[in-house]
Protein backbone atom coordinates (compact mmCIF):
# COMPACT_ATOMS: atom_id res chain seq x y z
CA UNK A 1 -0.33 133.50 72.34
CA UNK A 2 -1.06 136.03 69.76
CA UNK A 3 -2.22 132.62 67.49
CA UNK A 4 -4.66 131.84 70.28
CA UNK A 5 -6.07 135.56 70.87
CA UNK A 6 -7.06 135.29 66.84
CA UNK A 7 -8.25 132.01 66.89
CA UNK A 8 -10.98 133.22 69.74
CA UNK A 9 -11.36 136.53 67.90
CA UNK A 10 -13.09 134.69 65.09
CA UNK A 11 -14.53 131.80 66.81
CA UNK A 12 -16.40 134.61 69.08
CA UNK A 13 -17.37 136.36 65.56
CA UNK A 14 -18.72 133.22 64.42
CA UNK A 15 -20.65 131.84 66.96
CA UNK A 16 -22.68 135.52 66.96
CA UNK A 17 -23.63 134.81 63.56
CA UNK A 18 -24.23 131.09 63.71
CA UNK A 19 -26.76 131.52 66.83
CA UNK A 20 -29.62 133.00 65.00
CA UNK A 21 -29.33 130.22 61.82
CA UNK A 22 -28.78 127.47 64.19
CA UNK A 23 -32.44 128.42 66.49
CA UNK A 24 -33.97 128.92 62.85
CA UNK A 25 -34.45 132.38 63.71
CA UNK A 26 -37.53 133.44 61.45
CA UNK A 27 -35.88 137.14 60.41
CA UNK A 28 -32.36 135.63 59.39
CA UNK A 29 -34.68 132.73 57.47
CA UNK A 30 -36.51 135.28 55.35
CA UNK A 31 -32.84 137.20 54.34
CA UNK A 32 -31.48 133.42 53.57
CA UNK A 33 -34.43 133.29 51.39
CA UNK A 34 -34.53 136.67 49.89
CA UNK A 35 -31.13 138.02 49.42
CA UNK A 36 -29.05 134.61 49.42
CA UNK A 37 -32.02 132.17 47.57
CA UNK A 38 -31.16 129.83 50.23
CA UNK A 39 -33.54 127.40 51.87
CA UNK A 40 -34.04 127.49 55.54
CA UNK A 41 -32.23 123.83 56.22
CA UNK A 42 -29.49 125.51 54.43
CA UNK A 43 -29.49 128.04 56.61
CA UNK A 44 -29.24 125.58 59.87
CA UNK A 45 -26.81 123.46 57.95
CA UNK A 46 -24.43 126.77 57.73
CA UNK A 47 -25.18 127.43 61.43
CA UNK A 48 -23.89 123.70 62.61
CA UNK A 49 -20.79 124.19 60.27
CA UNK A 50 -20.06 127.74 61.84
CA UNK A 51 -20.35 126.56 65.21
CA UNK A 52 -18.29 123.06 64.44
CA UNK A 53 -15.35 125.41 63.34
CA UNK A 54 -15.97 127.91 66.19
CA UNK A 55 -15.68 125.09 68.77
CA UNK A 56 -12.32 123.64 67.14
CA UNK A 57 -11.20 127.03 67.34
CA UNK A 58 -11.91 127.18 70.76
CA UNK A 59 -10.12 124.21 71.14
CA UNK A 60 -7.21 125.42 69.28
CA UNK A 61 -4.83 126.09 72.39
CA UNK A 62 -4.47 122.39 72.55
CA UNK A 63 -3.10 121.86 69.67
CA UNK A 64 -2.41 122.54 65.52
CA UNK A 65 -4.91 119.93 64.12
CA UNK A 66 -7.66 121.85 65.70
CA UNK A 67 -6.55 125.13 64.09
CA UNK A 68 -6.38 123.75 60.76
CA UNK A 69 -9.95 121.82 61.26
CA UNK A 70 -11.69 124.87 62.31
CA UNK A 71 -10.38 127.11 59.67
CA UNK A 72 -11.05 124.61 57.05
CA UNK A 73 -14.68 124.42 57.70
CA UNK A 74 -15.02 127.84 58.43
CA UNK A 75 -13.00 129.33 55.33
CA UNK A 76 -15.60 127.12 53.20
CA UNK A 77 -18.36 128.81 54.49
CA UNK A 78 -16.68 131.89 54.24
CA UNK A 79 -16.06 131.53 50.93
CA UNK A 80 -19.49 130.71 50.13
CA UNK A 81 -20.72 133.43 52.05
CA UNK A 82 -18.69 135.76 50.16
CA UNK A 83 -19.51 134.53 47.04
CA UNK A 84 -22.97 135.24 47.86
CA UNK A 85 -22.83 138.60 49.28
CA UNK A 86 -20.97 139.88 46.21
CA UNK A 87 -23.63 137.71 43.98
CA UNK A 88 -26.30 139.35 45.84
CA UNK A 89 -25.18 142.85 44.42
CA UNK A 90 -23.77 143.29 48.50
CA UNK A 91 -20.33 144.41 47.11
CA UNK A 92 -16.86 143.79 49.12
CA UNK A 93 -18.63 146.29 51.80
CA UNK A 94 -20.97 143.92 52.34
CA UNK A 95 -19.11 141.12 52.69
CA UNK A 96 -15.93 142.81 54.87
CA UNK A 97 -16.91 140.85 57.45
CA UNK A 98 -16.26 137.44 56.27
CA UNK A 99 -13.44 138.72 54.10
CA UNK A 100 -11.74 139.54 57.14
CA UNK A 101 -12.57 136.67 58.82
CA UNK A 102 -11.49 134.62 56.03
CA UNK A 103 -8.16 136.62 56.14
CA UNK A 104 -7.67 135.88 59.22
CA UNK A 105 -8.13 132.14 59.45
CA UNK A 106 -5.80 131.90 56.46
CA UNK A 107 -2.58 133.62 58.66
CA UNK A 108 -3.97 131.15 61.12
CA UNK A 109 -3.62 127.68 59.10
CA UNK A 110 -0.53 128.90 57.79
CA UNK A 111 0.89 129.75 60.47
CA UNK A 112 0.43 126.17 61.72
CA UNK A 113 1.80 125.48 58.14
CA UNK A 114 5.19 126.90 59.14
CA UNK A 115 5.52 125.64 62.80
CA UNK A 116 5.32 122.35 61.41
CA UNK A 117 8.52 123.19 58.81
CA UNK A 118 10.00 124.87 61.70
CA UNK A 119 10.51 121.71 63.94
């Protein structure tokens, strides 16, 4: 249960963040561009990954393989956005959010990890 309370946690998270890249939001374009030196249809193609993982995170209380799809793509992104935030001169304050969120989805996948050695 506690798996499943996570698993929306972060999927919740994640679709906040993914709404304004996904509707090309004009303010979140110009910080993509500015801060990240990322091109707006990089921006959207982050936003459709974030809310691919989201959704098989949603879909996670029917079963394991959609945990360890959604954390997969979102721990990429993630990662990238991580990398980016500390390239940026952000520091890990400014990228505590997606640490954590990263951290997270990482006891999630292995935790599906050791269910599977468990049986």
């Amino acid at each position: 249960m506690l798996r499943h309370t996570v698993n929306g946690y972060v999927a919740n998270k994640v679709v906040k963040s993914a709404l304004p890249k996904v509707k090309n939001d004009e303010q979140t374009a110009q910080v993509f561009e500015s801060e990240f030196d990322l091109s707006r249809n990089s921006m959207r193609a982050v936003g459709i990954i974030e809310m691919l993982g989201a959704m098989f995170l949603f879909l996670s209380v029917f079963g394991r393989k959609f945990v360890r799809i959604g954390t997969v793509l979102l721990n990429i992104v993630l990662g990238g956005a991580i990398f980016k935030h500390l390239k940026a001169g952000h520091g890990v304050k400014g990228a505590k959010s997606a640490l954590t969120l990263f951290g997270l989805n990482l006891l999630s996948y292995n935790e599906t990890r050791q269910d599977k050695k468990a049986k």
